[in-house]
C-alpha atoms as a PDB file:
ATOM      1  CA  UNK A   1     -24.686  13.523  23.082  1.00  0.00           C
ATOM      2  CA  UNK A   2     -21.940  15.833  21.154  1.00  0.00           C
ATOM      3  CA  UNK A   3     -18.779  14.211  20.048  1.00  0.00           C
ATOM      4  CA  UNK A   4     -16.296  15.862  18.291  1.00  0.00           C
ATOM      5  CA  UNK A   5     -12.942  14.939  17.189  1.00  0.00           C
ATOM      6  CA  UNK A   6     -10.553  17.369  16.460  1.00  0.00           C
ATOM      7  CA  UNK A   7      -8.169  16.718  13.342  1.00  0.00           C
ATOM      8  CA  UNK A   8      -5.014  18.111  11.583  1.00  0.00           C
ATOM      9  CA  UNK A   9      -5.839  20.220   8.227  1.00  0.00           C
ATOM     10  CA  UNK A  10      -3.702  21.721   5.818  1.00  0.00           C
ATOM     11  CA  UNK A  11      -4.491  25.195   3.940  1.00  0.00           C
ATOM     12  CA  UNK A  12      -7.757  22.622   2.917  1.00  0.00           C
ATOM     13  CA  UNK A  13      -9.623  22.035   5.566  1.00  0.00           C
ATOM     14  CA  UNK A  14     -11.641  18.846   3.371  1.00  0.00           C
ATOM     15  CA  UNK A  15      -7.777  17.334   3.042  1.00  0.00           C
ATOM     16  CA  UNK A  16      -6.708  15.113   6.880  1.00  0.00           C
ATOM     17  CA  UNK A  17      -3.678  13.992   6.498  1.00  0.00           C
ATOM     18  CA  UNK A  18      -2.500  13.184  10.150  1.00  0.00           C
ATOM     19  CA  UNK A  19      -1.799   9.252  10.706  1.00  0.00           C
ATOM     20  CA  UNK A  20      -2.729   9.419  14.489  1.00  0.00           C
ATOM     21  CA  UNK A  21      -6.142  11.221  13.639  1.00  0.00           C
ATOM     22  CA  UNK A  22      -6.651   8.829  11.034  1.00  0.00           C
ATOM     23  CA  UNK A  23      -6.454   5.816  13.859  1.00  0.00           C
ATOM     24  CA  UNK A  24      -9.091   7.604  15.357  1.00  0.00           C
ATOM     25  CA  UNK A  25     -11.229   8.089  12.732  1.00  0.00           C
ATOM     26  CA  UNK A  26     -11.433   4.224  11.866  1.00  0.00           C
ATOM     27  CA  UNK A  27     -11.042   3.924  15.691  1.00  0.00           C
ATOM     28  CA  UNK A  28     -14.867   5.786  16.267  1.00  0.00           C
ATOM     29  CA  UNK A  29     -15.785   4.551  13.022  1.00  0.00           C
ATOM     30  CA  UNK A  30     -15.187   0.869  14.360  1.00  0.00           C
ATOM     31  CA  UNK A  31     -17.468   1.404  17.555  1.00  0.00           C
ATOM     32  CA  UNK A  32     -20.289   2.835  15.362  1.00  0.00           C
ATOM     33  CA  UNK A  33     -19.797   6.307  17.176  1.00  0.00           C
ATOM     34  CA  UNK A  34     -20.875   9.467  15.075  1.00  0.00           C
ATOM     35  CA  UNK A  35     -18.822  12.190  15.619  1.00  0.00           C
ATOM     36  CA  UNK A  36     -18.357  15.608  14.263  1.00  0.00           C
ATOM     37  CA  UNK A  37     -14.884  16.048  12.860  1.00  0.00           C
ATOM     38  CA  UNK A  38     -12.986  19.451  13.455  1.00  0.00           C
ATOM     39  CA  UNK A  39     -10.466  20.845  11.046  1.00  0.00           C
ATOM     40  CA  UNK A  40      -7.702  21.854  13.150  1.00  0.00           C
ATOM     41  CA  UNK A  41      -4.185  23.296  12.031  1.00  0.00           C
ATOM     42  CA  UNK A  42      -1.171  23.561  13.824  1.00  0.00           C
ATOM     43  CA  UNK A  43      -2.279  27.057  14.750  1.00  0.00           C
ATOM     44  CA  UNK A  44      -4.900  26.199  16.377  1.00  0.00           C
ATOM     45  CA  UNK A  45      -4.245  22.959  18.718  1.00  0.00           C
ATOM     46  CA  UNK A  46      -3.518  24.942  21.628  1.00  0.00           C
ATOM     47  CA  UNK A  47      -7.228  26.210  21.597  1.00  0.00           C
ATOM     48  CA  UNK A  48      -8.467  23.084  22.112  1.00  0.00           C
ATOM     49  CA  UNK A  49     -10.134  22.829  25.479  1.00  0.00           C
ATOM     50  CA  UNK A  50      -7.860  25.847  26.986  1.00  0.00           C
ATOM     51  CA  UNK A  51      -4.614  24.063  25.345  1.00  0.00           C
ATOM     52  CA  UNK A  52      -5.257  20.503  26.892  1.00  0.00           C
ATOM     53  CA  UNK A  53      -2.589  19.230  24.387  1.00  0.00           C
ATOM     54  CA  UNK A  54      -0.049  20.126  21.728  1.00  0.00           C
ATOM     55  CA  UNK A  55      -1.093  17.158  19.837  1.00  0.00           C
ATOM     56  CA  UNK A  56      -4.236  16.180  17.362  1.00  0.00           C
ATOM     57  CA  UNK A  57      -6.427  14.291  17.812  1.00  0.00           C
ATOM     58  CA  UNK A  58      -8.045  15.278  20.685  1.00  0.00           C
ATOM     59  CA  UNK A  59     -11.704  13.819  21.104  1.00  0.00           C
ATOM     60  CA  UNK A  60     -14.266  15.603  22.971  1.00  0.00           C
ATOM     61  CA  UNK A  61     -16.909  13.109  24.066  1.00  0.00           C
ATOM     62  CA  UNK A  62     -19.935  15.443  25.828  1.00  0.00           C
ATOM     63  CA  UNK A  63     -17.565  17.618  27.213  1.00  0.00           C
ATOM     64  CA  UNK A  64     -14.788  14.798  28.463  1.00  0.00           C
ATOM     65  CA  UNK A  65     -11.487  15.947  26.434  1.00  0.00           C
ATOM     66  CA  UNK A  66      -8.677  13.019  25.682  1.00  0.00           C
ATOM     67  CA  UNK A  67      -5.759  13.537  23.483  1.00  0.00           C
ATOM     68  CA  UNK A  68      -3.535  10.870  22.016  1.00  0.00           C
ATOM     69  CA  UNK A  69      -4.876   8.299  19.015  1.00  0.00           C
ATOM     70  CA  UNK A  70      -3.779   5.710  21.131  1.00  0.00           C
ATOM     71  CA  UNK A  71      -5.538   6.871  24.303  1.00  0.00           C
ATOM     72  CA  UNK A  72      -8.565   7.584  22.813  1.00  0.00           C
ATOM     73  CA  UNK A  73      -8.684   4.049  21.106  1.00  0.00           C
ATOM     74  CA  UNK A  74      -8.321   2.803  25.612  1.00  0.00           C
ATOM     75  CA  UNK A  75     -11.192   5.185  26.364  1.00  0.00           C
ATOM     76  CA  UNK A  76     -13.643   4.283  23.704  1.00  0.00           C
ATOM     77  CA  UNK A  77     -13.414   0.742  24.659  1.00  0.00           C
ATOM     78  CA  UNK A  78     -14.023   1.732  28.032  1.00  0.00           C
ATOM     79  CA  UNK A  79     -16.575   3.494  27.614  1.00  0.00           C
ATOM     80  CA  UNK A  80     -18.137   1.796  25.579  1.00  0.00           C
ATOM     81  CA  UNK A  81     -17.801  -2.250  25.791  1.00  0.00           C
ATOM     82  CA  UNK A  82     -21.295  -3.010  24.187  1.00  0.00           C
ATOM     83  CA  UNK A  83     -19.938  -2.375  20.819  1.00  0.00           C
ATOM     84  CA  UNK A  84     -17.375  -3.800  18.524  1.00  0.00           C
ATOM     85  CA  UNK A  85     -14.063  -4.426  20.141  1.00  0.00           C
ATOM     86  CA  UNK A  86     -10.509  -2.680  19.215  1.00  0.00           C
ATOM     87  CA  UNK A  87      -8.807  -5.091  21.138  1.00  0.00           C
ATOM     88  CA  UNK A  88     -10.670  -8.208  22.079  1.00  0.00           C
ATOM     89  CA  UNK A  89      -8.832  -8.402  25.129  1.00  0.00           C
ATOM     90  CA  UNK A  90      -5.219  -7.709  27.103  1.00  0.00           C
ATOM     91  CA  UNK A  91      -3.561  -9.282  24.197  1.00  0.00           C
ATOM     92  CA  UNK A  92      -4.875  -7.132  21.068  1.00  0.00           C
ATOM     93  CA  UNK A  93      -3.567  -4.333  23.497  1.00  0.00           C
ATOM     94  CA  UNK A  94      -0.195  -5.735  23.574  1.00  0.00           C
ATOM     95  CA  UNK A  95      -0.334  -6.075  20.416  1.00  0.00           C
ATOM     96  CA  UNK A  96      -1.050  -2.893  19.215  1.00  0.00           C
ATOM     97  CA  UNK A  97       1.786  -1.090  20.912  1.00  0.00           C
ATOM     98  CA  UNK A  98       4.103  -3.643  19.609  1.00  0.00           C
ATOM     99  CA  UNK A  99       2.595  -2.644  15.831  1.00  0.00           C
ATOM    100  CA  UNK A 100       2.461   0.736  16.926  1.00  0.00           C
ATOM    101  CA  UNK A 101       6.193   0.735  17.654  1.00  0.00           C
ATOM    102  CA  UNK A 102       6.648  -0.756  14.401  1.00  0.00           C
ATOM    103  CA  UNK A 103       5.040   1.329  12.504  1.00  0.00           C
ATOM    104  CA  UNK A 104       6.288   4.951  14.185  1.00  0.00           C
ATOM    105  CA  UNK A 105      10.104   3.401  14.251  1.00  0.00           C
ATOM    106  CA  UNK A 106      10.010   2.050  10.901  1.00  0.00           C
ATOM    107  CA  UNK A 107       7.265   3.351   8.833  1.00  0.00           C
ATOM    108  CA  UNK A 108       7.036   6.905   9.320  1.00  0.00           C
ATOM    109  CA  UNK A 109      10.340   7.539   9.771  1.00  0.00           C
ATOM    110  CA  UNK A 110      10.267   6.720   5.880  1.00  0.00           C
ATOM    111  CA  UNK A 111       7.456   8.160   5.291  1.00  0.00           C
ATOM    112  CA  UNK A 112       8.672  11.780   6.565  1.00  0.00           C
ATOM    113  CA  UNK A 113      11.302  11.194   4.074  1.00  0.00           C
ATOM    114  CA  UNK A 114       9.055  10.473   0.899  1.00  0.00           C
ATOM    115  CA  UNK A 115       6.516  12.941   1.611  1.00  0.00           C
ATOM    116  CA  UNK A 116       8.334  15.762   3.952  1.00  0.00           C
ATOM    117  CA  UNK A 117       7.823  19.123   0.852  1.00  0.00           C
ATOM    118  CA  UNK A 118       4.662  17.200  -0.035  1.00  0.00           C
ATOM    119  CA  UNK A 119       3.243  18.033   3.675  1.00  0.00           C
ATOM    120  CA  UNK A 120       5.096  21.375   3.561  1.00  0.00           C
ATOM    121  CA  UNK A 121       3.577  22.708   0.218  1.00  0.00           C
ATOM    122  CA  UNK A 122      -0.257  21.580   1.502  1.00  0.00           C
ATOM    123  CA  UNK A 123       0.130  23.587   5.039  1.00  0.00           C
ATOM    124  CA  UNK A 124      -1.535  26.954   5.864  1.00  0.00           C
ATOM    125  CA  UNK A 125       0.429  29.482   5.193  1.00  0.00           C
ATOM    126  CA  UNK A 126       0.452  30.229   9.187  1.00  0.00           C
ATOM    127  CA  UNK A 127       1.756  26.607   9.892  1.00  0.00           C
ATOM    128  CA  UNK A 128       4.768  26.575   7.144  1.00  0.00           C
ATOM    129  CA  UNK A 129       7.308  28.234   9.315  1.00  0.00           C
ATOM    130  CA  UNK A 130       6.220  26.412  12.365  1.00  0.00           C
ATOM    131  CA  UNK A 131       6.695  23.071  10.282  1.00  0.00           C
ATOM    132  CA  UNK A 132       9.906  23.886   9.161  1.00  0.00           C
ATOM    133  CA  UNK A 133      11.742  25.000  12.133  1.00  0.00           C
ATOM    134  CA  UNK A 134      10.318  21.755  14.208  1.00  0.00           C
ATOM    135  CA  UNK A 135      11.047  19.372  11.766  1.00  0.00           C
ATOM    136  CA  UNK A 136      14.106  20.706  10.739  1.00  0.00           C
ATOM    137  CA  UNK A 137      15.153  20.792  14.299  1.00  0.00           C
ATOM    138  CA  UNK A 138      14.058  17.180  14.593  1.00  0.00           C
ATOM    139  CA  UNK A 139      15.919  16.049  11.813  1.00  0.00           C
ATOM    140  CA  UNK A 140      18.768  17.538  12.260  1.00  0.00           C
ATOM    141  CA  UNK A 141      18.541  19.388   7.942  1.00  0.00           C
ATOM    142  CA  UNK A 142      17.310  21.341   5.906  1.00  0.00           C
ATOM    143  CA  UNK A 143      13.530  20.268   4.489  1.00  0.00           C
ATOM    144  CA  UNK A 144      15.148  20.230   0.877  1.00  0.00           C
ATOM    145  CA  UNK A 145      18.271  17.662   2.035  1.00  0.00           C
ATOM    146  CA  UNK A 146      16.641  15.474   3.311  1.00  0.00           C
ATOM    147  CA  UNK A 147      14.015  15.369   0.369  1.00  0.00           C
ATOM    148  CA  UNK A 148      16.387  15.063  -1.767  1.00  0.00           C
ATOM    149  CA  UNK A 149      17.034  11.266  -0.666  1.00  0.00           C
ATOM    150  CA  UNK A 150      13.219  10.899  -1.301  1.00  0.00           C
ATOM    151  CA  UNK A 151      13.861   9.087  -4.507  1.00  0.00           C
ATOM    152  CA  UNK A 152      15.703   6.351  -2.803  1.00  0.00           C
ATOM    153  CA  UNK A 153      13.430   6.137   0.088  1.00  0.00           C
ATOM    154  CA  UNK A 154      10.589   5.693  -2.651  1.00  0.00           C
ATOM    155  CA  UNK A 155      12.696   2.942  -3.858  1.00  0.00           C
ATOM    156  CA  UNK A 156      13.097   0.402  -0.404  1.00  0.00           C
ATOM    157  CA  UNK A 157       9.924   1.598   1.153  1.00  0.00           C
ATOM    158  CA  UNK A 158       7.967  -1.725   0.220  1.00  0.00           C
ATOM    159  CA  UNK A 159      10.661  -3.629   2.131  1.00  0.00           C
ATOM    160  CA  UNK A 160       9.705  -2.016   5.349  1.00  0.00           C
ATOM    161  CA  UNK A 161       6.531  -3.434   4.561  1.00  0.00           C
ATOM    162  CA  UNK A 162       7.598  -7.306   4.346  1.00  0.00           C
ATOM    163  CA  UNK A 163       6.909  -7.949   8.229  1.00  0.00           C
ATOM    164  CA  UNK A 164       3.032  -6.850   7.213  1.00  0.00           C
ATOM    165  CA  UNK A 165       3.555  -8.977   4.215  1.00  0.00           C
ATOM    166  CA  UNK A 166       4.447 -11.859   5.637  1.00  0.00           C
ATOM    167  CA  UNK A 167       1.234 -12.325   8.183  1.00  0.00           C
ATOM    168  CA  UNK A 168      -1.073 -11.232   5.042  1.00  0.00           C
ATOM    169  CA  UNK A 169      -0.243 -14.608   4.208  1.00  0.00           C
ATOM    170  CA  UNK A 170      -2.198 -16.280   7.145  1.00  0.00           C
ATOM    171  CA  UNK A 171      -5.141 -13.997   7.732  1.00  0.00           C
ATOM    172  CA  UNK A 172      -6.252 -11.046   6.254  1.00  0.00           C
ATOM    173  CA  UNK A 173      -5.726  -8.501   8.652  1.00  0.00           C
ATOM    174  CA  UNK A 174      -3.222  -7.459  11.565  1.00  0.00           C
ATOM    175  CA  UNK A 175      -6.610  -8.750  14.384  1.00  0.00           C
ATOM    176  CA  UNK A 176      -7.173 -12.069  11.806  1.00  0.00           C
ATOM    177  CA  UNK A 177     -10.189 -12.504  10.484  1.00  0.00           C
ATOM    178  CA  UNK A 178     -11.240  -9.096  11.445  1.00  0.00           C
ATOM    179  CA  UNK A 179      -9.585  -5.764  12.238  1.00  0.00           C
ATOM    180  CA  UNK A 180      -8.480  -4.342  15.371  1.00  0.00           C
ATOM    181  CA  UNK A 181      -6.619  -0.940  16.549  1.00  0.00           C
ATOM    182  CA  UNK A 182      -3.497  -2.729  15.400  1.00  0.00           C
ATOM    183  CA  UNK A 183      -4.702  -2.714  11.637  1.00  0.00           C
ATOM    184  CA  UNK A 184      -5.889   1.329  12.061  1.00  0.00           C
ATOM    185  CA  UNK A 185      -2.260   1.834  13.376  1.00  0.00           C
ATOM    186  CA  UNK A 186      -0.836   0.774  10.223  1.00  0.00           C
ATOM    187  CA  UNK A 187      -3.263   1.933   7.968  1.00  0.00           C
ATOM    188  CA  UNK A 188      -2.999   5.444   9.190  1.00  0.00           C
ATOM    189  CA  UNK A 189       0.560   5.520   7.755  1.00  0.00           C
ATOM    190  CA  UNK A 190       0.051   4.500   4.622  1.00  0.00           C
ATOM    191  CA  UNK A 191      -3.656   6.574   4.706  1.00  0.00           C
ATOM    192  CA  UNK A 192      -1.091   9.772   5.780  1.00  0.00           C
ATOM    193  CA  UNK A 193       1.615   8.579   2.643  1.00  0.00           C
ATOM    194  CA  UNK A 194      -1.788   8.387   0.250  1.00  0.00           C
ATOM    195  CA  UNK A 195      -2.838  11.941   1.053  1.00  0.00           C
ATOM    196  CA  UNK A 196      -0.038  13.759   1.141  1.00  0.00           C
ATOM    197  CA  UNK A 197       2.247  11.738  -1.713  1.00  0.00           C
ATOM    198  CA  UNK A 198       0.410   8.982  -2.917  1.00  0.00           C
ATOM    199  CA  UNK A 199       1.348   4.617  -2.834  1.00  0.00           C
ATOM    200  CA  UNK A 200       2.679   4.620  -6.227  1.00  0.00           C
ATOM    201  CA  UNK A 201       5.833   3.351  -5.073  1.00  0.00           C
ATOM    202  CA  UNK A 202       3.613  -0.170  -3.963  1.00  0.00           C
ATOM    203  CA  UNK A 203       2.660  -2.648  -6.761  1.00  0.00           C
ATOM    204  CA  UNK A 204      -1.349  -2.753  -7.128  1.00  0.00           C
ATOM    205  CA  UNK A 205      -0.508  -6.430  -6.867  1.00  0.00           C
ATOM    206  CA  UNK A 206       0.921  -6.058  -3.487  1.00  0.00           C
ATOM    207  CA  UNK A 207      -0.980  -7.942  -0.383  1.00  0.00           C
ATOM    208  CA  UNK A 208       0.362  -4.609   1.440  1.00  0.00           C
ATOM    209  CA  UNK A 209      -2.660  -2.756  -1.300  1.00  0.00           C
ATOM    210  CA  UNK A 210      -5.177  -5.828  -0.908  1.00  0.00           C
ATOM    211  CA  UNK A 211      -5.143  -5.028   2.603  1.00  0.00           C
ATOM    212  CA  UNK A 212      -5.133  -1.621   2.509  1.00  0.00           C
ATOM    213  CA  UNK A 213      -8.353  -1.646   0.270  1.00  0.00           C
ATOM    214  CA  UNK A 214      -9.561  -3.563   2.532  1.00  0.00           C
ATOM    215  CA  UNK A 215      -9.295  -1.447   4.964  1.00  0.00           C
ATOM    216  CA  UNK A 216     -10.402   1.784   3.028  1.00  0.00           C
ATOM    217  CA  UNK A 217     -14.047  -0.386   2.497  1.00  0.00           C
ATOM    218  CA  UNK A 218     -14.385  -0.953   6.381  1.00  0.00           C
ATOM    219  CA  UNK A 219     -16.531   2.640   7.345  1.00  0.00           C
ATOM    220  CA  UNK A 220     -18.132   3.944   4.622  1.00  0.00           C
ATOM    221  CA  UNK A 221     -21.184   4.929   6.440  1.00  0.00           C
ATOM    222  CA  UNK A 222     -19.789   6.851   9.272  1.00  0.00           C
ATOM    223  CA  UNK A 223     -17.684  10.006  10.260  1.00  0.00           C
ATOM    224  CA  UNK A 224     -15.063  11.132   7.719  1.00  0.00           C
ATOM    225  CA  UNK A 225     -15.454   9.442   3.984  1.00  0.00           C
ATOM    226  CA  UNK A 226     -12.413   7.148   4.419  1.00  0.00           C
ATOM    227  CA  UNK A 227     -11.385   7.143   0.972  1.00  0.00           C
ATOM    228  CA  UNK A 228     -11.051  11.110   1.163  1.00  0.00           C
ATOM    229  CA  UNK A 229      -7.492  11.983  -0.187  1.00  0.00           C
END
């Protein structure tokens, strides 16, 4: 069987940076699925199966294309219910949207803000323009305004963090005792900070970081070297 997943790359295609392709790295890596992954730029997304999405990832399992982290999390434990669950049920579902709506709402919005020239300076040359114009469209200013507040961003981003704090305190991840999709939601935001601008702006004493280590030692073995940055 060939799977592939196809990933967003800067100007180096060893260097993933996307939070949604992370989810479905640890996502395949979590069902014990090998996979080949694909360095994809913007550029080159619309190639993908005859331009069956704007978005990364996309995962090509023996020929069947799905798009969306999310999405491909539902079809992987669909299609394959003999191995480790990303949900354990209706609820782990429910919950994950309600993380994932935490953590797109709250989390990246921030994130953007920290890291936004950071992204910018590691893009091919081809995608630079393209990143600009959406995302300055999208936010309404110029990349270098709304970096400049990047220092103050830097500076309450671990309060955005206290909800994740606070259950750390009963279990050690977002599923419990073990991790579910919900846990790879979060973790691809602060996986997509790490790459592109670091977590210097967390304490190494933070439960946020004991978790997030935790979470880095999960897959070693499989796919993409997790701890890549």
């Amino acid at each position: 069987m060939t799977r592939a997943l196809y990933s967003l790359c800067g100007a180096d295609e060893r260097r993933f940076f996307s939070p949604h392709c992370w989810k479905a790295v640890m996502a395949l890596a979590h069902k014990g699925l090998d996979f080949e992954e694909i360095p994809t730029t913007y550029a080159r997304i619309r190639a993908i199966g005859g331009g069956v999405s704007s978005i990364v990832p996309v995962l090509d399992d023996n020929g069947r294309l799905i798009p969306d982290s999310f999405d491909i999390a539902l079809y992987l434990e669909e299609a394959y219910p003999e191995r480790p669950s990303l949900f354990n049920g209706e609820g782990g579902k429910a919950l994950s949207r309600m993380v994932e709506g935490y953590s797109q709402m709250i989390i990246h919005p921030a994130i953007m803000r920290i890291a936004l020239l950071d992204i910018h300076a590691n893009l091919d040359e081809a995608d630079k323009a393209y990143f600009r114009e959406s995302r300055e469209a999208r936010l309404g200013k110029p990349l270098e305004v709304v970096a400049a507040d990047s220092e103050a961003e830097k500076a309450t981003f671990g309060a955005k963090l206290e909800p994740l704090r606070h259950m750390l305190k009963f279990q050690p991840f977002i599923g419990g005792q073990t991790p579910l999709f919900a846990d790879y939601i979060v973790f691809g935001a602060l996986q997509w900070l790490r790459v592109s601008a670091g977590l210097a702006m967390l304490a190494a004493d933070d439960p946020v970081m004991a978790w997030f280590e935790r979470c880095l030692d999960l897959h070693q073995s499989r796919g993409r070297t997790v701890t890549a940055a």
